[in-house]
Every structure is written in structure tokens, then in C-alpha cells.
Protein backbone atom coordinates (compact mmCIF):
# COMPACT_ATOMS: atom_id res chain seq x y z
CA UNK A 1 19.42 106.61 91.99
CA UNK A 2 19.10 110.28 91.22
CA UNK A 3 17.76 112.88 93.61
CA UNK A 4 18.16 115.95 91.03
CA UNK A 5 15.98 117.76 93.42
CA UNK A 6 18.54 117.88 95.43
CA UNK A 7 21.43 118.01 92.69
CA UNK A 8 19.73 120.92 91.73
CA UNK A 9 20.00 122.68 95.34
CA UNK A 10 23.60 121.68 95.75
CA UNK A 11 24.77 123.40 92.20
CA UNK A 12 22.71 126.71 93.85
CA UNK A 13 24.59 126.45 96.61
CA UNK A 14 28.00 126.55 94.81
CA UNK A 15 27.07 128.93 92.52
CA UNK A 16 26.00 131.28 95.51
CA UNK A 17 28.67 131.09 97.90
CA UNK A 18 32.08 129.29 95.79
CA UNK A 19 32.04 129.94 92.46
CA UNK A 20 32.60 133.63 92.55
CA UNK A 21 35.88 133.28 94.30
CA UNK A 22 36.98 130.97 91.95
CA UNK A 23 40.06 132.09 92.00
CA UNK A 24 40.60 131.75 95.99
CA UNK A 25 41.73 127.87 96.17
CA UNK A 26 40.40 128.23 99.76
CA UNK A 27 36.75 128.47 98.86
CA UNK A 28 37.01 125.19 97.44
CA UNK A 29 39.80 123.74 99.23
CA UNK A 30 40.40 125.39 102.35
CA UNK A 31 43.86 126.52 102.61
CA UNK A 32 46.88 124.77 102.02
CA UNK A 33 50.60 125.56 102.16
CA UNK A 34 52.25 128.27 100.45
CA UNK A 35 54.29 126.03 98.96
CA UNK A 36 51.70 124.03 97.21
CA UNK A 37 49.49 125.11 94.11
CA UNK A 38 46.07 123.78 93.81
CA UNK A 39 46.57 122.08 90.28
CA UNK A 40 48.48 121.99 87.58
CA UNK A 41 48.00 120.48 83.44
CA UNK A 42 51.28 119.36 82.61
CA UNK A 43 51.21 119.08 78.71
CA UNK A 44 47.95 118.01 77.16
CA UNK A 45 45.23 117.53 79.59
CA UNK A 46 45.12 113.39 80.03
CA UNK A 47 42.05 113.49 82.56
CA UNK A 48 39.41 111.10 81.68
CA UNK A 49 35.59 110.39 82.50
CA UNK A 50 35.00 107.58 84.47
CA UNK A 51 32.47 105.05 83.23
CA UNK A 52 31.11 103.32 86.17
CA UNK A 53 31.62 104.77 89.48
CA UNK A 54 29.46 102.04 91.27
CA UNK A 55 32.58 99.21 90.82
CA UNK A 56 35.92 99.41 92.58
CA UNK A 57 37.67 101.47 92.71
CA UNK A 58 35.49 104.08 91.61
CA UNK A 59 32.34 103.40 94.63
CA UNK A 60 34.45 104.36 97.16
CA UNK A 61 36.07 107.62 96.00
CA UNK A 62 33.65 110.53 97.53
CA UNK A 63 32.64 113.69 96.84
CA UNK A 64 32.81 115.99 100.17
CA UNK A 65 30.75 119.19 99.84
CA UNK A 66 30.82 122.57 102.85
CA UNK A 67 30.24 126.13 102.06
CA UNK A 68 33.86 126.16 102.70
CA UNK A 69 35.50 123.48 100.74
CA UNK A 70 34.60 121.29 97.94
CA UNK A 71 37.12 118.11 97.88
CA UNK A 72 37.66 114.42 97.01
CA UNK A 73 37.83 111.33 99.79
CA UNK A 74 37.78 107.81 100.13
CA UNK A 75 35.67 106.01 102.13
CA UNK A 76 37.93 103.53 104.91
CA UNK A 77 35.46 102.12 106.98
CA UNK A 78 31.85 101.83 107.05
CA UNK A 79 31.38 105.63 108.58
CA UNK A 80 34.83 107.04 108.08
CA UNK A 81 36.35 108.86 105.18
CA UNK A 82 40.03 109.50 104.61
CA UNK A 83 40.89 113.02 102.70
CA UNK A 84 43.60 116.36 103.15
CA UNK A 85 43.38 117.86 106.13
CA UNK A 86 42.91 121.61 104.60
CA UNK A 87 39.91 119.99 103.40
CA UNK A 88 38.35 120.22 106.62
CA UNK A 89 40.74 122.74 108.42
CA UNK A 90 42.19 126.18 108.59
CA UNK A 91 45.50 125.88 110.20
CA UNK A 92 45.97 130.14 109.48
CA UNK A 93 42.91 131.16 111.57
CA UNK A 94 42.88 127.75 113.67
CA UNK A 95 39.27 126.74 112.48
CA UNK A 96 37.40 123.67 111.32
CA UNK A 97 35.78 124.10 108.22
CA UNK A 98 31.31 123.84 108.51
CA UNK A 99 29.80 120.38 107.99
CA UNK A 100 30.75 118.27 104.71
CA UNK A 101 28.55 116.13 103.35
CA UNK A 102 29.89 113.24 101.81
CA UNK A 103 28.19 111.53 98.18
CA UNK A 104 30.63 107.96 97.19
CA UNK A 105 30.61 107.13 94.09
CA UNK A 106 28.50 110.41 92.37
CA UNK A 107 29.20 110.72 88.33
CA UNK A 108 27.34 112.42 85.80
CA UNK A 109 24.55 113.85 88.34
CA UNK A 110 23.72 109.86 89.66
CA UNK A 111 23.99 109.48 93.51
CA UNK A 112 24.36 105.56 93.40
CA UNK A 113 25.03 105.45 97.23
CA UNK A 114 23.25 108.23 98.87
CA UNK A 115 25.26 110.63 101.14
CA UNK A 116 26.44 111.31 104.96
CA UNK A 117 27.16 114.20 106.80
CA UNK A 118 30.53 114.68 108.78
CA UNK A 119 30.04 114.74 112.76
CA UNK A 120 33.79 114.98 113.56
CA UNK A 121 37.11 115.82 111.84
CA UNK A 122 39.79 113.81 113.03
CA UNK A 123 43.40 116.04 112.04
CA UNK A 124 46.77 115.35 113.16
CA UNK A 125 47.89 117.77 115.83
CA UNK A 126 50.96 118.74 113.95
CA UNK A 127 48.98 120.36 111.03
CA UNK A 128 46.65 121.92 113.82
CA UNK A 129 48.99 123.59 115.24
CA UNK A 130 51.06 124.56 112.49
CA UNK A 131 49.98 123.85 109.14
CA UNK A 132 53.26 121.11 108.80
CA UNK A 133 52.15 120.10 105.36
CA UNK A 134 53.75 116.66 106.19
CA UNK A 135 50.54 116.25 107.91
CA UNK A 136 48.34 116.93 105.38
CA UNK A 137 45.66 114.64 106.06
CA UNK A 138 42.50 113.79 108.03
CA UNK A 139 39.69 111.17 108.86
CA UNK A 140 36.32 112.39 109.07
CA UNK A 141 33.56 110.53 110.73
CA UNK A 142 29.71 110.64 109.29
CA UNK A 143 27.07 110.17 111.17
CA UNK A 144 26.02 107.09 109.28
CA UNK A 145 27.43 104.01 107.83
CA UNK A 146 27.10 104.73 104.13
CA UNK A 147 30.34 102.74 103.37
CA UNK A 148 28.67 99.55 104.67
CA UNK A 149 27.61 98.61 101.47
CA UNK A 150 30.42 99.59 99.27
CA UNK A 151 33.97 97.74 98.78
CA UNK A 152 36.38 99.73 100.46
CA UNK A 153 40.06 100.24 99.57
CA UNK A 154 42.89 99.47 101.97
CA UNK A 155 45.35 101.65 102.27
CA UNK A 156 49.71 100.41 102.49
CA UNK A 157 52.78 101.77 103.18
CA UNK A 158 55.27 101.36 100.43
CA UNK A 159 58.83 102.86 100.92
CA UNK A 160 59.69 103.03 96.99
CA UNK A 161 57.02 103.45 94.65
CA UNK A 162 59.57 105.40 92.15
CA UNK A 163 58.92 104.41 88.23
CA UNK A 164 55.86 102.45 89.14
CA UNK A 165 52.04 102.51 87.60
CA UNK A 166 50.07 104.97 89.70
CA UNK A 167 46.68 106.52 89.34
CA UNK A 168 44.74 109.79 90.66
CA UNK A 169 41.28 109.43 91.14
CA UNK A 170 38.64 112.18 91.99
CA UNK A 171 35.82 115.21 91.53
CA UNK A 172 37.59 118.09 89.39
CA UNK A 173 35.99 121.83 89.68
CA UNK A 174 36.96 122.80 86.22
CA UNK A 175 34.83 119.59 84.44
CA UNK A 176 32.52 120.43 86.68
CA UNK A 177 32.18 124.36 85.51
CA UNK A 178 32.32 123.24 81.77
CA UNK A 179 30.01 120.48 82.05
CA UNK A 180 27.65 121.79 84.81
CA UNK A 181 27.92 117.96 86.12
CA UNK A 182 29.33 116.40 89.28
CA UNK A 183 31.50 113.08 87.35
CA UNK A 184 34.45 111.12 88.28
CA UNK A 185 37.78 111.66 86.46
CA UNK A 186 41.06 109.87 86.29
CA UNK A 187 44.74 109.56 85.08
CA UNK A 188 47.17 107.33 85.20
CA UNK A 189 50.50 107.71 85.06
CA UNK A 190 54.20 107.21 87.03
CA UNK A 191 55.99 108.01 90.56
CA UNK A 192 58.76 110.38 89.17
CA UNK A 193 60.40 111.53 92.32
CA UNK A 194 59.45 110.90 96.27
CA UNK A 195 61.23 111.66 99.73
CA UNK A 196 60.38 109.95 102.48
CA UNK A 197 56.95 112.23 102.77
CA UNK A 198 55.92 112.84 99.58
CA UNK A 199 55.48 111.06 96.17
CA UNK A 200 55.49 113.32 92.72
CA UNK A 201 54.41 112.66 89.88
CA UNK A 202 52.85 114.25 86.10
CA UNK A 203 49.58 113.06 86.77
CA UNK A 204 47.03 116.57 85.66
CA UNK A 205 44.54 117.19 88.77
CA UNK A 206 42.83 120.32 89.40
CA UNK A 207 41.28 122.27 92.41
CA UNK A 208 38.40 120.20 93.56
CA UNK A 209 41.44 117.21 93.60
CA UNK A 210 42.57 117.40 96.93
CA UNK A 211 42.17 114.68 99.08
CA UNK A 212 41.62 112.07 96.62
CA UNK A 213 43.59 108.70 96.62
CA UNK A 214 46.88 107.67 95.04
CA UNK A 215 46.37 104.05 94.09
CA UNK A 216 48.87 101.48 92.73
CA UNK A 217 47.89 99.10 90.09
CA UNK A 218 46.31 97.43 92.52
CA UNK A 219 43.85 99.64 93.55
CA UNK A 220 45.58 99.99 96.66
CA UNK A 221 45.94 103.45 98.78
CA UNK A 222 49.17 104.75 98.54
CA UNK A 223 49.18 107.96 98.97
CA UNK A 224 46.80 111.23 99.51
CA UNK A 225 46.42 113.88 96.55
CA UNK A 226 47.71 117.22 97.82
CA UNK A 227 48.45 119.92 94.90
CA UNK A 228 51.08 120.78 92.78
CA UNK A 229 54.24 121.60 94.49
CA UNK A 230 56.15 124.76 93.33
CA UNK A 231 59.46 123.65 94.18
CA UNK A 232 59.95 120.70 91.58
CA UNK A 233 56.39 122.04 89.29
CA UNK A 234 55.41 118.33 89.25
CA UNK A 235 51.66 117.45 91.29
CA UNK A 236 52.28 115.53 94.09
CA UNK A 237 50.74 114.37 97.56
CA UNK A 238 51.59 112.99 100.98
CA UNK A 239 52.72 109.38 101.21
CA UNK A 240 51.13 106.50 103.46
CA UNK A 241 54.11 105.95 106.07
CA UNK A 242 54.10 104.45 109.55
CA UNK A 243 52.91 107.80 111.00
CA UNK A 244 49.49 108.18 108.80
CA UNK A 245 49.04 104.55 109.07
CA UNK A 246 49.41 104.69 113.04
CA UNK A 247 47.21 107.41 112.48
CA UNK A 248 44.80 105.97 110.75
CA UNK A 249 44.49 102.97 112.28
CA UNK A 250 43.74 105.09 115.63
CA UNK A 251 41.09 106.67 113.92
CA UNK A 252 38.96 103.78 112.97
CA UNK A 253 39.38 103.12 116.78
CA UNK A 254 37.43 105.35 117.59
């Protein structure tokens, strides 16, 4: 399905109030820590279009849309969508971002599965109250069950993931200026360092990024996209340990 009616109001709308503070990483992705850069192209630029975004794992990977943040998420449940938490909050003035709305699956200006709007942003209390960018990451909750017809992904924790196939999935803001379309882009590459929190790797993202899935080569969630990290200049994001998956799990609860 395309609604470019309303394709056509959403590119407006980002022209009008996010593209001319392009260079301000929070108009499109709220703010994040100072240690963390929105995106980085290490070497040539090995981003690629995605084909078909209507077959795992590429239905379930959303794009979220505010006046205040333009991100990537993965749908988790039949109404719930898993992202970054400065995606949907500003731990610096201690406010929510306005309502997302939530297209899975969009490429090349096709709308395959509709959208949702958020009704509630579910963020650890950790990065509310301090920013801990440990705790990067967030549920939010739609106000209708637009993932009940899409194959989710299910998300694992995985102590060592170093050396092994990985992939970054999601909606890039630079592809989108050059092209003028809203498509699906991914890399694949390897884990080339991890801690306990977070997982690294030479994967190219860019703003827009942030939020999106780490999947193994089995399509399985193991991590959450975050930025690129200044201290080792690799892109990197938050791992799935026991703490987001009790987290998560308490979420879907609810």
C-alpha cells in the first residue's frame, strides 16, 4: 500500500521543523551522551538498500517519526516497539519527546503495514534520572496492534558475541536527504570489541540509526544501535543483558 498523500505531508513536516538543524543530532535523535556521536562511515560507505521490507527481518524494523526525533525500532509485541531511549527522551531538560508515530516495514515511499501512534514511553529510571547511557533504551506502547500481523523478532542475551556475523538494520537521514525517499538500509559486518554493556563494531550507520536492532545471523535481537562512540571511534550500541531483558519482559507486562 501507498498513502503518498500522506508521504507527502510527512516529508513537509521534516522539511519544516528538522531538516534545518541538520546539524543538531537532537532534532532527529533527541539527545544522547556526550560521549557518543550520532554516526560514523568507517572506510567506504557499505550501507545497502533493502529489497523487500515486507519479509523478516525487514517487516518488523520501524520507522518512528515526532517533531522531535526521527529514529529506527523494532516491533516486540503486537503494540509495543523496542528503540533508544533518547529517542523518546530528554534526560538534560527531563522531558519526553511529542508523540511518534510508528510505520514497520516502510521502503522506497511503500507503507506495507500502515502505522501507530505512541501512547506511552516506557524508559528505564536510571537514564531518567541521569542520562546513564548504560540505559539507553526504551519500549514504547501504540495505541494499536499493528505488529499483530507481522513476524516479530525475539530478542537474547548473549555474553560473547566477539568475532561473530552481526548486522545493523534501519531508516538512515542522509539516504533519505539524497534520495528524497523513506527506504530500509543495511550492513553486515563483525563484533570487534564489547564490555559487559556494550558491543562495537565497523558497521557504517548514520543519524536517523538510533534505535535500530543488532541481529545475529539469526535474525535474532542482540543488541540496540546507539551511535558511534568517541572513545574507541568504532559505532557501537547497548547489549541485551539480564537487566534490559528483565526490563523488557516487564514491559510487555504491561
Amino acid at each position: 500500500m501507498k498513502n503518498s498523500r500522506y508521504f507527502f505531508i510527512l516529508i513537509f513536516t521534516m522539511a519544516l521543523f528538522i531538516l534545518p538543524n541538520s546539524t543538531n543530532v537532537s532534532a532527529f535523535e533527541g539527545r544522547s551522551n556526550t560521549f557518543i556521536t550520532p554516526f560514523s562511515i568507517i572506510g567506504d560507505d557499505g550501507r545497502t538498500e533493502v529489497v523487500n521490507s515486507e519479509i523478516m527481518p525487514y517487516s518488523s524494523i520501524s520507522f518512528l517519526f515526532s517533531l522531535d526525533s526521527m529514529c529506527t525500532g523494532t516491533i516486540i509485541d503486537d503494540d509495543k516497539v523496542l528503540t533508544a531511549a533518547h529517542s523518546v527522551y530528554n534526560p538534560g531538560t527531563k522531558q519526553y519527546y511529542r508523540n511518534s508515530t510508528i510505520y514497520p516495514g516502510v521502503n522506497k515511499d511503500e507503507f506495507p503495514f500502515g502505522s501507530a501512534n505512541s501512547i506511552e514511553y516506557i524508559v528505564p529510571v536510571q537514564y531518567i534520572h541521569s542520562g546513564n547511557p548504560k540505559f539507553d533504551y526504551a519500549i514504547i506502547k501504540l495505541n494499536k496492534p499493528i505488529g499483530h500481523n507481522i513476524e516479530r523478532l525475539n530478542f537474547i542475551n548473549i555474553k560473547y558475541t566477539l568475532g561473530n556475523p552481526i548486522k545493523v538494520i534501519g531508516y538512515l537521514v542522509d539516504k533519505l536527504e539524497e534520495t528524497g525517499k523513506v527506504s530500509q538500509y543495511e550492513m553486515e559486518g563483525r563484533a570487534l570489541s564489547e564490555d559487559h554493556f556494550n558491543l562495537y563494531y565497523d558497521i557504517d550507520t548514520s543519524i536517523g540509526q538510533s534505535g535500530a536492532p543488532i541481529l545475529n545471523n539469526k535474525n535474532e535481537i542482540i543488541g540496540i544501535h546507539i551511535g558511534r562512540y568517541r572513545t574507541n571511534g568504532l559505532n557501537g550500541g547497548i547489549k541485551v543483558n539480564k537487566v534490559m531483558e528483565n526490563f523488557i519482559r516487564r514491559a510487555l507486562e504491561k
